[in-house]
Protein backbone atom coordinates (compact mmCIF):
# COMPACT_ATOMS: atom_id res chain seq x y z
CA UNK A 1 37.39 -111.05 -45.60
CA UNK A 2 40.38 -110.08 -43.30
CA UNK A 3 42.81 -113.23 -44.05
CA UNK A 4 42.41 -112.74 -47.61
CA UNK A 5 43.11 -109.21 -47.48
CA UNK A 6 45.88 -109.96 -44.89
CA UNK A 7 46.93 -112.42 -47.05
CA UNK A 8 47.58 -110.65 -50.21
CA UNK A 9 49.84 -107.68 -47.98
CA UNK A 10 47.04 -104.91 -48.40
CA UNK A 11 46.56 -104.84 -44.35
CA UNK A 12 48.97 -103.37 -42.17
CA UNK A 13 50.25 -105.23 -39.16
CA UNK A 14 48.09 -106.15 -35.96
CA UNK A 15 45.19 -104.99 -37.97
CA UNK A 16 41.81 -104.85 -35.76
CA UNK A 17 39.13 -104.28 -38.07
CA UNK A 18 38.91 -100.86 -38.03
CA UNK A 19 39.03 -98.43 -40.82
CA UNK A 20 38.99 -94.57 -39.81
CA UNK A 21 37.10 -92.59 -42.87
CA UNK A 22 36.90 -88.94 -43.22
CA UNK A 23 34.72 -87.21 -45.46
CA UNK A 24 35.43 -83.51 -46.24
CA UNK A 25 32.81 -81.48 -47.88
CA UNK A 26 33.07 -77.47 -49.76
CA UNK A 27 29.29 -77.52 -50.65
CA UNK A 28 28.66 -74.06 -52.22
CA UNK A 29 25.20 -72.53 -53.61
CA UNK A 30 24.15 -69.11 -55.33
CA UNK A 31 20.58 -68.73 -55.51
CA UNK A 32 18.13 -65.71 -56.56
CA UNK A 33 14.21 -65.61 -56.58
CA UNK A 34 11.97 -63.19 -57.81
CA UNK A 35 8.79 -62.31 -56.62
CA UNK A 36 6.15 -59.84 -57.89
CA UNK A 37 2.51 -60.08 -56.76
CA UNK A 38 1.19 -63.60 -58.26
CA UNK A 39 4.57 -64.32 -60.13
CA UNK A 40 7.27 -66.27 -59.19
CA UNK A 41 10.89 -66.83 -60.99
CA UNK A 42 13.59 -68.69 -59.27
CA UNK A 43 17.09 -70.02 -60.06
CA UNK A 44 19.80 -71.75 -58.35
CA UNK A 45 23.50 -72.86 -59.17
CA UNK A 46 25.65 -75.22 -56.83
CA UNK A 47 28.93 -77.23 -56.74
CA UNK A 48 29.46 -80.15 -54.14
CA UNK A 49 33.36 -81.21 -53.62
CA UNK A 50 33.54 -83.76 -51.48
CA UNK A 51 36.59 -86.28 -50.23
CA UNK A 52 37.16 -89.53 -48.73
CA UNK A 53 40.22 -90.63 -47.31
CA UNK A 54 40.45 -93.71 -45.02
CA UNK A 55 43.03 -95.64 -43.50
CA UNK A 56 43.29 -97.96 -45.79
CA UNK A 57 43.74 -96.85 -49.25
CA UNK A 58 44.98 -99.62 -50.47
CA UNK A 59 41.22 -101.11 -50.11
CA UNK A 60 39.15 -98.33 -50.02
CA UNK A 61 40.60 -95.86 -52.01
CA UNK A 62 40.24 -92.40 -51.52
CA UNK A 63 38.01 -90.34 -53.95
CA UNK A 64 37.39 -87.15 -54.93
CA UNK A 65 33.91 -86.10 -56.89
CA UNK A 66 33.06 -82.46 -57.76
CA UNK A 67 28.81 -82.51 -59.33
CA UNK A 68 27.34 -79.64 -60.44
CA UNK A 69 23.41 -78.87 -60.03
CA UNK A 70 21.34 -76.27 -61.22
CA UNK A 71 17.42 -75.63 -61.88
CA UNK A 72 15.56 -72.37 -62.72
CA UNK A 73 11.28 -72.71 -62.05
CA UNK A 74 8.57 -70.45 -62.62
CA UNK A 75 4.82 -70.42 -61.34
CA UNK A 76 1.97 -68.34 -61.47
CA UNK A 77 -0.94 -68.24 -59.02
CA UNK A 78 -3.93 -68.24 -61.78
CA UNK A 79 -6.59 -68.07 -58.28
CA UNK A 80 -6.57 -67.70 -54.48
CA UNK A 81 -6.34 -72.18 -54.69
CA UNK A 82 -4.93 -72.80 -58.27
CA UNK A 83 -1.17 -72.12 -59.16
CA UNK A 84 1.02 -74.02 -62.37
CA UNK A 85 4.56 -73.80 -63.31
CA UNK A 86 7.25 -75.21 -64.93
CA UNK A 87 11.08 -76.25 -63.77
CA UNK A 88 14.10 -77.56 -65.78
CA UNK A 89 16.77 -78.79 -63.56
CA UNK A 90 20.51 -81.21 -64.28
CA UNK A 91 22.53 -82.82 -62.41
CA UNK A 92 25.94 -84.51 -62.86
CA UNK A 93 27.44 -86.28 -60.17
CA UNK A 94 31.23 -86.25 -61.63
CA UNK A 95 32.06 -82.77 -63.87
CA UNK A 96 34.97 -84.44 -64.98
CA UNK A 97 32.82 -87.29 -66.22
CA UNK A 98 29.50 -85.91 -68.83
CA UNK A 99 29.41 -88.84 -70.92
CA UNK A 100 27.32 -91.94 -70.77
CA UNK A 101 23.35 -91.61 -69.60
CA UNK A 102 24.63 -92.62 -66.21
CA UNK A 103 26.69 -89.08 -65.67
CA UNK A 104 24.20 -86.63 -66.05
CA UNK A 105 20.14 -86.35 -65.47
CA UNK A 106 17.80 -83.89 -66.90
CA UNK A 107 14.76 -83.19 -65.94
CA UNK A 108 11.71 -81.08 -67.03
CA UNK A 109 8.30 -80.81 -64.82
CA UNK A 110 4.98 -79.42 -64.93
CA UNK A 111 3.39 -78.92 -62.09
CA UNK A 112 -0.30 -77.75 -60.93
CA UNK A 113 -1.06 -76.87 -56.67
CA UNK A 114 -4.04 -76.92 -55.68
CA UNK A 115 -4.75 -74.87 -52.52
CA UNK A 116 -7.29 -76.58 -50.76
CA UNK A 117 -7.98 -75.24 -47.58
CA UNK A 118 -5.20 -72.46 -46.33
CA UNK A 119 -3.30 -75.75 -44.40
CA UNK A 120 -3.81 -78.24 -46.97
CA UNK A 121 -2.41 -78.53 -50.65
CA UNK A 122 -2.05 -80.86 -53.21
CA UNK A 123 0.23 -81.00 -56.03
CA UNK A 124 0.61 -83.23 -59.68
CA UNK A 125 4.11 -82.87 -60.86
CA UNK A 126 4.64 -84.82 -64.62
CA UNK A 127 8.24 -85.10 -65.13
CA UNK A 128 9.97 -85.92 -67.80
CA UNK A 129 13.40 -86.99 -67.62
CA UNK A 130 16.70 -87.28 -69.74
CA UNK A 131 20.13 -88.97 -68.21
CA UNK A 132 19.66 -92.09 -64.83
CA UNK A 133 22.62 -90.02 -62.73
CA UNK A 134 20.10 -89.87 -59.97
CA UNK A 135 18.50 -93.34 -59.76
CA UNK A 136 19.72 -95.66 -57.80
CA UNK A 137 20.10 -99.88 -59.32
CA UNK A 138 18.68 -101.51 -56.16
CA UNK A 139 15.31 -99.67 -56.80
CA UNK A 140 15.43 -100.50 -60.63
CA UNK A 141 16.09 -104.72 -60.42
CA UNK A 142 20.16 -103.86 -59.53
CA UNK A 143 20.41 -102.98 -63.29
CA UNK A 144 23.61 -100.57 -63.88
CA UNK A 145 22.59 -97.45 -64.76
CA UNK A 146 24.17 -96.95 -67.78
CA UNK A 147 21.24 -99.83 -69.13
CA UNK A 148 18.40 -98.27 -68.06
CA UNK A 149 15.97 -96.01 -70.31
CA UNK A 150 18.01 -92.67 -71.23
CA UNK A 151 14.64 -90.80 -71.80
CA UNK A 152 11.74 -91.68 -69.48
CA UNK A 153 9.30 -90.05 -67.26
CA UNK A 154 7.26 -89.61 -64.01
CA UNK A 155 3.92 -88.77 -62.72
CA UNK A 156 3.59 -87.97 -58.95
CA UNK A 157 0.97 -86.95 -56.55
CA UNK A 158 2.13 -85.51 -53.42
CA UNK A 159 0.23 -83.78 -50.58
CA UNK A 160 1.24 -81.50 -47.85
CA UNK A 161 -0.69 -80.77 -44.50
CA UNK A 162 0.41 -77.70 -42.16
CA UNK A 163 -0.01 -76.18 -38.87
């Protein structure tokens, strides 16, 4: 791909193949969690600005992106092993870009743990989702994102061992 690129002027001269990136980050998050007794309320706000610049913007041009995340989640513990909640969380990769079902994702979850043994839990989540900012096309047959499903949903089981 060099000659072409060569070619059409967008390398400089005695080009060697290399490209020097840098990526600068400001990642910034406010969080606050309450906690009383068997109650549990939690929140948390965040902006990511990152940039890439390389050494060749002519072919990789640099980019900025700002997102913005957030969530807020609440649980109970009902017994000593059994504890649900609920958490509402969004996401969009690009604030200066909200439109289309590719630039933002919703999501809203149920969730049950089940305390098994004091090193051992297991957890059902049901999500259901609104927006495809977070999926990714390779895991969804390379479709574009803005094709898939705006409204959709998932059901996980997850388990977590500790010592």
């Amino acid at each position: 791909t060099i000659a072409p690129l060569a070619a059409a002027g967008l390398l400089p001269p005695g080009f060697d193949g290399v490209v020097e990136t840098e990526i600068r980050g400001f990642l910034w998050v406010a969080s606050v969690e309450y906690a009383a007794n068997d109650f549990l309320l939690a929140s948390e706000y965040s902006r990511w600005n990152l940039e890439l610049l390389t050494s060749l913007p002519n072919v990789f041009p640099d980019t900025r992106t700002v997102n913005e995340r957030f969530y807020v989640m609440t649980s109970y513990r009902v017994t000593s092993w059994f504890t649900p909640g609920v958490y509402y969380s969004l996401l969009f990769p690009d604030v200066d870009d909200r439109s289309g079902r590719d630039a933002y994702q919703h999501d809203l979850a149920l969730t049950f743990r089940y305390d098994l043994t004091p090193n051992w839990l297991l957890k059902h989540e049901g999500h259901y989702m609104h927006g495809t900012a977070d999926l990714v096309s390779a895991l969804n047959e390379d479709k574009d994102l803005d094709t898939l499903a705006s409204n959709w949903g998932v059901l996980l089981i997850k388990t977590t061992a500790y010592f």
